[in-house]
Every structure is written in structure tokens, then in C-alpha cells.
C-alpha atoms as a PDB file:
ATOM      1  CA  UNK A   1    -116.666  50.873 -77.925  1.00  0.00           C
ATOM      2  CA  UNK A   2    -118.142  47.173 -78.940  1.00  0.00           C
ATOM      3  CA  UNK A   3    -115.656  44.778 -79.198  1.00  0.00           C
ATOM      4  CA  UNK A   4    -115.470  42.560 -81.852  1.00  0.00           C
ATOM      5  CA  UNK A   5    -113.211  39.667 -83.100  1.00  0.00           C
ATOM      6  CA  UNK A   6    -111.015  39.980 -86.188  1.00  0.00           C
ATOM      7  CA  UNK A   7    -109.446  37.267 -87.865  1.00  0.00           C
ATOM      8  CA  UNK A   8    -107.832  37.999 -90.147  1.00  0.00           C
ATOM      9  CA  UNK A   9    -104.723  35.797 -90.712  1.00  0.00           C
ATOM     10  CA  UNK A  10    -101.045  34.609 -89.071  1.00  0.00           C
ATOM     11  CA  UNK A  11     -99.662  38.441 -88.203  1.00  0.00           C
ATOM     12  CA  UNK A  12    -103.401  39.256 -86.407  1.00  0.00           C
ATOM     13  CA  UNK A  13    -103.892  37.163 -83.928  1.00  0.00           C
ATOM     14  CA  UNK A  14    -103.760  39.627 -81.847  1.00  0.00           C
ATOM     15  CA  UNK A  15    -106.770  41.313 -83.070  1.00  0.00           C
ATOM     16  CA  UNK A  16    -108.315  37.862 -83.018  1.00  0.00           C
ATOM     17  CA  UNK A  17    -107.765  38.016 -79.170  1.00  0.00           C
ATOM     18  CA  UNK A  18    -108.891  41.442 -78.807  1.00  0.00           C
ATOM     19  CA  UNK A  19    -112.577  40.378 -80.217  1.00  0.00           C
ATOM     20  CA  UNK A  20    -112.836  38.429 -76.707  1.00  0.00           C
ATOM     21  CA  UNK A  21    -112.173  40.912 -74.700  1.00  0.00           C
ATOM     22  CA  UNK A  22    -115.058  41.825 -73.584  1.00  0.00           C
ATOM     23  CA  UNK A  23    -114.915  45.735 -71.869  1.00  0.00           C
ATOM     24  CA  UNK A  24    -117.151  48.405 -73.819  1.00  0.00           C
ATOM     25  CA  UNK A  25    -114.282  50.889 -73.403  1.00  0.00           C
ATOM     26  CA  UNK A  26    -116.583  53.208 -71.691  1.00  0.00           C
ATOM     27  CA  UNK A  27    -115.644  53.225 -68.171  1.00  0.00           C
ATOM     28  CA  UNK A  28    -117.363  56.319 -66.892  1.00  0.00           C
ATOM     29  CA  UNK A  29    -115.837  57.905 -63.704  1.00  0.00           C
ATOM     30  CA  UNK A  30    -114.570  55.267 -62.400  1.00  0.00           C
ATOM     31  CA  UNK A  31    -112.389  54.873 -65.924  1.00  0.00           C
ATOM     32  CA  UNK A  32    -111.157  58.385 -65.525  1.00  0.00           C
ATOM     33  CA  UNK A  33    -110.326  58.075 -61.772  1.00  0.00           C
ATOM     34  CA  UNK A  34    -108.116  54.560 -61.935  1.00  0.00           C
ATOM     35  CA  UNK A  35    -106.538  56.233 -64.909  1.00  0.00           C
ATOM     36  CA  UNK A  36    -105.362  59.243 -62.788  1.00  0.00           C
ATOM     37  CA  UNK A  37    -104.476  56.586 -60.194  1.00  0.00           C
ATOM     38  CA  UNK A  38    -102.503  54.945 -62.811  1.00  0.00           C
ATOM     39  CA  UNK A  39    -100.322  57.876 -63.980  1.00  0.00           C
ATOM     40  CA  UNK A  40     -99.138  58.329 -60.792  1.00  0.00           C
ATOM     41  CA  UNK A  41     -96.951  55.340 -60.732  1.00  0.00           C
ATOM     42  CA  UNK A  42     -96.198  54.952 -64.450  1.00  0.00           C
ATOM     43  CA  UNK A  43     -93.516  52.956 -65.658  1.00  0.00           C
ATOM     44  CA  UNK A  44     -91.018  53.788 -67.598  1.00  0.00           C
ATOM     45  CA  UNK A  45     -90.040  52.359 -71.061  1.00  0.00           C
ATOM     46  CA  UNK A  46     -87.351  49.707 -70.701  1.00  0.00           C
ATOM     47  CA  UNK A  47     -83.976  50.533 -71.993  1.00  0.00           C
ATOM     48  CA  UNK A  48     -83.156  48.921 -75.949  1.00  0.00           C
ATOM     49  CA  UNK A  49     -80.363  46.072 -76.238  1.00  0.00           C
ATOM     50  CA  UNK A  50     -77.744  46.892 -78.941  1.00  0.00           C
ATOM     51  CA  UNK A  51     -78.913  47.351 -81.920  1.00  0.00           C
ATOM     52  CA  UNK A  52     -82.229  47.531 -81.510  1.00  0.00           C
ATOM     53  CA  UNK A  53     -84.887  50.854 -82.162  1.00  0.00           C
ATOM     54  CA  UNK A  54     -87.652  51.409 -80.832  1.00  0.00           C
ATOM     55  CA  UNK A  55     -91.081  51.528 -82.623  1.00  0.00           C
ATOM     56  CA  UNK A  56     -94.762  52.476 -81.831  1.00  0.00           C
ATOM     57  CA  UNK A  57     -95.609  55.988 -79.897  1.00  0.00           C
ATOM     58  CA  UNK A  58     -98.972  57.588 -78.411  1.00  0.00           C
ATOM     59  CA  UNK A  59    -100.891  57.267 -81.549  1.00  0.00           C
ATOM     60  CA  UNK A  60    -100.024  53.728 -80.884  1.00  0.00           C
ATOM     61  CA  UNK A  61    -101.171  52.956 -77.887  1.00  0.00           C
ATOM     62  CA  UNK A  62     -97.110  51.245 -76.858  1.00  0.00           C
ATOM     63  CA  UNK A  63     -93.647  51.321 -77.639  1.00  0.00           C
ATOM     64  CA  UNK A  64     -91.281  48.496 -77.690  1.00  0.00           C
ATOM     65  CA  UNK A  65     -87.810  47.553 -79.542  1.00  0.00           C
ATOM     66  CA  UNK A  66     -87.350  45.346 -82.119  1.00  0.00           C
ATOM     67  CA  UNK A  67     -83.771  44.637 -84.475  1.00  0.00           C
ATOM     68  CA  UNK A  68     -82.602  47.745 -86.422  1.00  0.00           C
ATOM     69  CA  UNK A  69     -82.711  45.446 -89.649  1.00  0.00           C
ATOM     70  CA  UNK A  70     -86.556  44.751 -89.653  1.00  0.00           C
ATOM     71  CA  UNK A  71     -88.884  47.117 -91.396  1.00  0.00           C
ATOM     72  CA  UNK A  72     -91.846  48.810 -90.999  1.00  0.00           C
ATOM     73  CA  UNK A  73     -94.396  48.963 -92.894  1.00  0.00           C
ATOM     74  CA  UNK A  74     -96.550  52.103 -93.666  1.00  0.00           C
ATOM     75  CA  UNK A  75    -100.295  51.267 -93.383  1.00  0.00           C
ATOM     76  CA  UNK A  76    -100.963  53.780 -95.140  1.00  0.00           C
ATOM     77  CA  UNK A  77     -99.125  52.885 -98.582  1.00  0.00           C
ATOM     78  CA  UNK A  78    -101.390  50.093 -99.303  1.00  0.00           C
ATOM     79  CA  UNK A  79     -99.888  48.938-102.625  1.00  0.00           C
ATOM     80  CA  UNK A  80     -96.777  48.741-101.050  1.00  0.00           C
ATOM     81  CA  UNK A  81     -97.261  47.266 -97.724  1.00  0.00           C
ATOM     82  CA  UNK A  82     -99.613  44.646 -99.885  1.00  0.00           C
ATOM     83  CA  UNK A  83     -97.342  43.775-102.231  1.00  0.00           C
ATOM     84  CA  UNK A  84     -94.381  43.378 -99.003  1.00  0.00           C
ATOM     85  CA  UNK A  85     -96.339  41.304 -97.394  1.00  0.00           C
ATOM     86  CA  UNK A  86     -97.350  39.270-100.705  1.00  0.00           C
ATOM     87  CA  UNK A  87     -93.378  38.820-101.144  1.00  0.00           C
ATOM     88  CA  UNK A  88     -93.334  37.312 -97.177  1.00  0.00           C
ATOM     89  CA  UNK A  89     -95.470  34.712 -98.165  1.00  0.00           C
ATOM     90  CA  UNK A  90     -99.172  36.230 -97.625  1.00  0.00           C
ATOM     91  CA  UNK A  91    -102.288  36.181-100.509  1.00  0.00           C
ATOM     92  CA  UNK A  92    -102.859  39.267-101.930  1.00  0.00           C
ATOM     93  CA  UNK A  93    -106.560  39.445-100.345  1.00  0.00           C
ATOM     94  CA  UNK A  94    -105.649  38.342 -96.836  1.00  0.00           C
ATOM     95  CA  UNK A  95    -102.768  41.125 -97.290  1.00  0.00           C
ATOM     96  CA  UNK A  96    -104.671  43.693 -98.136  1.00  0.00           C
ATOM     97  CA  UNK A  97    -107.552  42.765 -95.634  1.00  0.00           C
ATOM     98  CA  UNK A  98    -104.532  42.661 -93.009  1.00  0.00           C
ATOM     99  CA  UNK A  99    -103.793  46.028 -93.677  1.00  0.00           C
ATOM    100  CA  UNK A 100    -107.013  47.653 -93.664  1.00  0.00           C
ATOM    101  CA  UNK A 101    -107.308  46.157 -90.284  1.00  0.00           C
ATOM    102  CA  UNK A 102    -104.537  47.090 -89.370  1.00  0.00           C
ATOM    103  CA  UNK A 103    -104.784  50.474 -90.033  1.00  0.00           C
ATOM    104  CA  UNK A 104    -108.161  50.790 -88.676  1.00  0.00           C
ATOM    105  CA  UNK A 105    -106.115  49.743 -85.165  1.00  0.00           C
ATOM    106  CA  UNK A 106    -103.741  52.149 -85.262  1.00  0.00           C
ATOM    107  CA  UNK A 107    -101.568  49.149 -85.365  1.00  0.00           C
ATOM    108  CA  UNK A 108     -97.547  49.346 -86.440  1.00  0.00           C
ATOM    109  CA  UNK A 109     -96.398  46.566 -88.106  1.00  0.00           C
ATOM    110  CA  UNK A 110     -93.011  45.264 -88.594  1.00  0.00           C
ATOM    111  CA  UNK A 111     -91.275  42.350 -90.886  1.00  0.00           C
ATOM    112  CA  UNK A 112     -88.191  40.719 -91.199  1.00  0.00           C
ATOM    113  CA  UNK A 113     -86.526  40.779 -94.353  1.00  0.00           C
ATOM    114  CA  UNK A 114     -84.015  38.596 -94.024  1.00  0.00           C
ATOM    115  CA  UNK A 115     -86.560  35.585 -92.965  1.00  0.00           C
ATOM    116  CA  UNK A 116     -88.260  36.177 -95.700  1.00  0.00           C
ATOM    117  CA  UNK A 117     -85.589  35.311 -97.613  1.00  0.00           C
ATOM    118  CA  UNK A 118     -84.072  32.119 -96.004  1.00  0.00           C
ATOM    119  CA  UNK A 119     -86.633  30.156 -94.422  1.00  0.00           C
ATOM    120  CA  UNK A 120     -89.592  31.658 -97.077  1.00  0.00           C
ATOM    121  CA  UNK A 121     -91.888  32.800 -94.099  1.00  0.00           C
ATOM    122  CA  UNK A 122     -90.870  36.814 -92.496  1.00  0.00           C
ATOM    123  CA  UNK A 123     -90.517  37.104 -88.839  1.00  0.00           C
ATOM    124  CA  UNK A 124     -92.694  39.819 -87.441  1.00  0.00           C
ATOM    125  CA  UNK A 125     -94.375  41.824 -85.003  1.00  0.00           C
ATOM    126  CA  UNK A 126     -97.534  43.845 -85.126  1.00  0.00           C
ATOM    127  CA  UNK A 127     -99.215  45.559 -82.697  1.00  0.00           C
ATOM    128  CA  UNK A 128    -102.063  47.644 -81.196  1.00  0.00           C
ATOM    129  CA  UNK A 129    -104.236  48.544 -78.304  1.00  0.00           C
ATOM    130  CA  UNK A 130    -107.793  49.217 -77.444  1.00  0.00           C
ATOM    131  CA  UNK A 131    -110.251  50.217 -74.770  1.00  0.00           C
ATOM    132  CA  UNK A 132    -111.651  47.657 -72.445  1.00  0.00           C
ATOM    133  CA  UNK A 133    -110.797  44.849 -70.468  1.00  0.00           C
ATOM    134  CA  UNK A 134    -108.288  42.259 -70.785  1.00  0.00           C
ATOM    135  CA  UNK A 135    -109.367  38.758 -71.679  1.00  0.00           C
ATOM    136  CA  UNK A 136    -108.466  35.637 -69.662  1.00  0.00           C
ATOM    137  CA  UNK A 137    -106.102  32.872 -70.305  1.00  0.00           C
ATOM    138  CA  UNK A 138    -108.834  30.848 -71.137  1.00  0.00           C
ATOM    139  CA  UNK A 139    -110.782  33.375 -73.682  1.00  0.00           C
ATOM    140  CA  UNK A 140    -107.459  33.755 -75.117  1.00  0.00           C
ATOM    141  CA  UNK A 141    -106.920  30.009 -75.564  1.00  0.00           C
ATOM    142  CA  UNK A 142    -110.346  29.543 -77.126  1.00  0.00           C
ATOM    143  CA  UNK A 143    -109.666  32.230 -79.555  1.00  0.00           C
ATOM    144  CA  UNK A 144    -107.007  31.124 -80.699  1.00  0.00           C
ATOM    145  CA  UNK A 145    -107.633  27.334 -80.815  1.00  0.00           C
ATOM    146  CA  UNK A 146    -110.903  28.374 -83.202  1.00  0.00           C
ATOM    147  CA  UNK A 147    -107.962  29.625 -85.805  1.00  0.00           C
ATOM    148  CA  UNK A 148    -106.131  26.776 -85.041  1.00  0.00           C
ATOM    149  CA  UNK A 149    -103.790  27.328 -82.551  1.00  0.00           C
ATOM    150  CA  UNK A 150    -102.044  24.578 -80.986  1.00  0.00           C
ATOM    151  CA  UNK A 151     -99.547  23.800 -77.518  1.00  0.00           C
ATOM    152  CA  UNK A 152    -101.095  26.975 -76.146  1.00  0.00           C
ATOM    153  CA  UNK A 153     -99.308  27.928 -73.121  1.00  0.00           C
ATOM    154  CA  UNK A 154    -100.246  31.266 -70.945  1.00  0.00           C
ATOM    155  CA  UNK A 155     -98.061  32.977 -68.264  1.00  0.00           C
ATOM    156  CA  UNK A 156     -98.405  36.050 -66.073  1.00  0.00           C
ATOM    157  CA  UNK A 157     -95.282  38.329 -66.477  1.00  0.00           C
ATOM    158  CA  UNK A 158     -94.218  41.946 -66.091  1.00  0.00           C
ATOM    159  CA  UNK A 159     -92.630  44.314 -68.436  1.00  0.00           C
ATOM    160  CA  UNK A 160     -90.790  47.244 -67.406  1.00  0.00           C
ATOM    161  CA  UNK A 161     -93.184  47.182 -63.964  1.00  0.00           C
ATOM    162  CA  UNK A 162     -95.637  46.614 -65.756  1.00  0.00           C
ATOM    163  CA  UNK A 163     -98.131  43.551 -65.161  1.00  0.00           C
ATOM    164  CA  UNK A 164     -99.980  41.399 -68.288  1.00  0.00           C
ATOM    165  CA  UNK A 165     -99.657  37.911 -69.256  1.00  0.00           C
ATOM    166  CA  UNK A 166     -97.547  36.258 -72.262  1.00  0.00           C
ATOM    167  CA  UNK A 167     -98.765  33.460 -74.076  1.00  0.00           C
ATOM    168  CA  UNK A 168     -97.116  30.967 -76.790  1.00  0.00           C
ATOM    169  CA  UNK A 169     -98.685  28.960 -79.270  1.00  0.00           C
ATOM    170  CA  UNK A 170     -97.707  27.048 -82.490  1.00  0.00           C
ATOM    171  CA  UNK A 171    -100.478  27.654 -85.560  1.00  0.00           C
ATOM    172  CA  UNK A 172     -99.845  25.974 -89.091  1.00  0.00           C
ATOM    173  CA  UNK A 173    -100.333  28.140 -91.894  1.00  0.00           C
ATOM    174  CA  UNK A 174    -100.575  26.787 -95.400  1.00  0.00           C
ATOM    175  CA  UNK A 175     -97.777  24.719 -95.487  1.00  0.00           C
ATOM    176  CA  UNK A 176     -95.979  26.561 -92.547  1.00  0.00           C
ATOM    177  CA  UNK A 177     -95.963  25.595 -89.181  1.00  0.00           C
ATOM    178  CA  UNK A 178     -95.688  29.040 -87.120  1.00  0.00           C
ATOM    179  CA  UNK A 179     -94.640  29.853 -83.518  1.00  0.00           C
ATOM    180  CA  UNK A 180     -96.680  32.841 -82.230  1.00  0.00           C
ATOM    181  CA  UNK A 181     -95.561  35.014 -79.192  1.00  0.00           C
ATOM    182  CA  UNK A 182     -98.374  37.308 -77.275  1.00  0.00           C
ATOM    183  CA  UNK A 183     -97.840  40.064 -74.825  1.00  0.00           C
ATOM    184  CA  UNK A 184    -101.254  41.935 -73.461  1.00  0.00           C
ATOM    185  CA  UNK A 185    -100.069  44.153 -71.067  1.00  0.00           C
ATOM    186  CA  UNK A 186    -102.442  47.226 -69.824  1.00  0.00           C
ATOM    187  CA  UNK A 187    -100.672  50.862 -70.039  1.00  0.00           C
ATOM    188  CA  UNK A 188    -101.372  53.520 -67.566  1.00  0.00           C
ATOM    189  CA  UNK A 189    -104.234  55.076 -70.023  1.00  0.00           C
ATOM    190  CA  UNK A 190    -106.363  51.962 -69.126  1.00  0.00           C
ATOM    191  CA  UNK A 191    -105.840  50.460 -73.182  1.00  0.00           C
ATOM    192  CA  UNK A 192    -104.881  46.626 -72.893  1.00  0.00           C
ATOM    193  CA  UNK A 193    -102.325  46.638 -75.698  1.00  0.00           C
ATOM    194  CA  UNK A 194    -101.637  43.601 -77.776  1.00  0.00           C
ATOM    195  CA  UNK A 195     -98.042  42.874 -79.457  1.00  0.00           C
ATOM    196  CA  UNK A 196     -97.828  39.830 -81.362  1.00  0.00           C
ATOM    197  CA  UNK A 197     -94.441  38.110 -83.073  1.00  0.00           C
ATOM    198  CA  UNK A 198     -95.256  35.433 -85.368  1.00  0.00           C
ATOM    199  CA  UNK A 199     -91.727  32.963 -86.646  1.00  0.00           C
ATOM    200  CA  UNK A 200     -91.493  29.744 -88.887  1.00  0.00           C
ATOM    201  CA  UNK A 201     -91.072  27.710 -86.085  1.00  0.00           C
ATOM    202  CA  UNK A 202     -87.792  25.940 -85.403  1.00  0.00           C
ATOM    203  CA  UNK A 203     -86.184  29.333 -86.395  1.00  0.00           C
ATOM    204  CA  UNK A 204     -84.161  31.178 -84.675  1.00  0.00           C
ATOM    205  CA  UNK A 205     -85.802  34.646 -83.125  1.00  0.00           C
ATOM    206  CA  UNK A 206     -85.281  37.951 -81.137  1.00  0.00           C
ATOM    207  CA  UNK A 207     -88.938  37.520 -79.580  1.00  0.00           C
ATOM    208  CA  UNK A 208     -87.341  37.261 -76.064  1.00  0.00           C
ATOM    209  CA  UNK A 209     -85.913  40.418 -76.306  1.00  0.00           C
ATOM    210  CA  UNK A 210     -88.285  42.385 -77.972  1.00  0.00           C
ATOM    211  CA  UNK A 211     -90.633  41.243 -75.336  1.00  0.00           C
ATOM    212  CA  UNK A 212     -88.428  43.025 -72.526  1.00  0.00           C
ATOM    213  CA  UNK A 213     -88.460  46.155 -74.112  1.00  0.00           C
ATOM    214  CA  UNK A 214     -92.826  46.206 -74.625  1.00  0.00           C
ATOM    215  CA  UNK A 215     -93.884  49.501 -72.805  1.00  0.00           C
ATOM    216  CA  UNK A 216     -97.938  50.383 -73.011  1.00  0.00           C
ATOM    217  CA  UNK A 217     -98.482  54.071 -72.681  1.00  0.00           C
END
């Protein structure tokens, strides 16, 4: 599969990030045997904090948890996951170009209500995962300084047992200044899987905890 970038606003920088990564997704034999290599020490998902559910499954690519009172949108309602993310502070044509994206991706995508509400900007989460090869700290820093991403910071972690890198970053967006929180982690299919959470920054957010619950299948 080609890899290609897509910008396409404040909840997709992941997808941004997954234009740079730069693996066909064809991996031959070799693919197929480090993939039966990797099922034979698969993690497994980490356990939810209280009151938390979890979200995503095999059509997604991962699972992780996220607060029982955000919401999920269905991709494939578009006038209604257009016109949600319209109310969270989104145009109507990046919204709908979000979604179609989105969708494409086999993404899931998640909002906040309540943030919405009281600071004018919804919390979120979206994300998806694709075939091919991880990019670097610094392709991921380039990417994401060419949409204007600022402070970027980039750390290797593990999830669950299993290995990716994190990376922070503060993006303004219209009038909002934003505080964006990647995980690419690579699940025992091969897939690097991307889950982005996106905040008004200076908020207060779950995004440490969701992170410990990311699990790529």
C-alpha cells in the first residue's frame, strides 16, 4: 500500500504522521513470518480504570479506554458526525473532509461533550492503523511542525508490553491553542497504529490514562 500524508485538521494529526511513514505495507515472507513470530508473545490488553470503556476492535486495527461520558461518533452517519463536530468547534468542510478520512481509515473517533461545552473546544481521541513501517521521531517532528506544531517532544514508551514511542506537541488552531498527545505503537499483526488526543491546552485531561490502556491488535 503507498503511503501518503493526510492533513486534514486538529483531530488528524495522526493521519498527518502516517503520510511519513514510509513502509509499502507489502512485506512479502518475511512480513508473514515476523508476524507469526509476533503472535507468539502477544500482549494482552491492559485492564480499564473506573469508569472507563473500552473502544476500537479488529476492524480497528487497536483497542484502548477512554471516560464512559465521551462519545463516539459513527463515521458512517455523516450528517450527524458533521454537524457534532461543527458544534465542537470544527468548519463544516474540514468536518466533513475529517470524516471521509476518517472513515476511509477505519478510524474510531471519540469527543468530549462536556469540553465542548465549557472551554468551547471538545477533548478527543481518534484513531487508526495501517500497514508499513513506523516513522522516526524526527519524520514525526517534521510532519507535524509543517501543520504547525510547536514544543514537540518525543519519547519511547511501552503499553501493555508493548513497545512505540509517545510524542507531545502544542498546535494553535484558529483562535485555540491545542495540546496534542500521540501514541504509535506496532500490534502483533505488523500495523503501526496511531491514537491521537487533541485538548484546549491548559485544560484539564484523562490523556494519561487513556494512554495506559492503548492495546494494538
Amino acid at each position: 500500500m503507498r503511503t501518503r500524508t493526510l492533513a486534514v485538521g486538529v483531530l488528524c494529526s495522526g493521519l498527518v504522521l502516517a503520510g511519513c511513514s514510509g513502509g509499502s505495507g507489502d512485506s512479502g515472507d518475511k512480513g508473514s513470518k515476523s508476524a507469526t513470530a509476533r503472535k507468539t508473545k502477544a500482549a494482552a490488553a491492559p485492564e480499564l480504570p473506573a469508569g472507563f470503556r473500552r473502544i476500537g476492535g479488529t476492524k480497528n486495527g487497536f483497542t484502548a479506554g477512554v471516560p464512559k461520558s465521551w462519545k463516539p461518533l459513527n463515521l458512517n452517519e455523516l450528517s450527524k458526525a458533521r454537524a457534532a463536530l461543527v458544534k465542537s468547534g470544527t468548519s463544516p468542510a474540514a468536518a466533513k473532509q475529517m470524516i471521509t478520512t476518517l472513515k476511509a481509515n477505519n478510524a474510531v473517533l471519540v469527543l468530549d461533550p462536556k469540553s465542548a461545552q465549557t472551554v468551547r473546544f471538545a477533548a478527543n481521541l481518534n484513531g487508526f492503523c495501517q500497514a508499513g513501517t513506523a516513522p522516526s521521531a524526527a519524520q514525526s517532528k517534521a510532519q507535524l511542525q509543517q501543520i504547525g506544531g510547536q514544543h514537540i517532544v518525543s519519547q519511547n514508551v511501552t503499553v501493555g508490553g508493548q513497545s512505540g514511542h509517545k510524542t507531545t506537541y502544542y498546535r494553535k488552531v484558529g483562535t485555540v491553542m491545542t495540546v496534542g498527545v500521540q501514541y504509535q505503537i506496532t500490534g502483533d499483526s505488523g500495523k503501526v497504529c496511531f491514537i491521537t488526543m487533541t485538548a484546549k491546552k491548559g485544560t484539564k485531561t484523562p490523556f494519561s490514562a487513556i494512554g495506559a490502556t492503548i492495546h494494538a491488535l
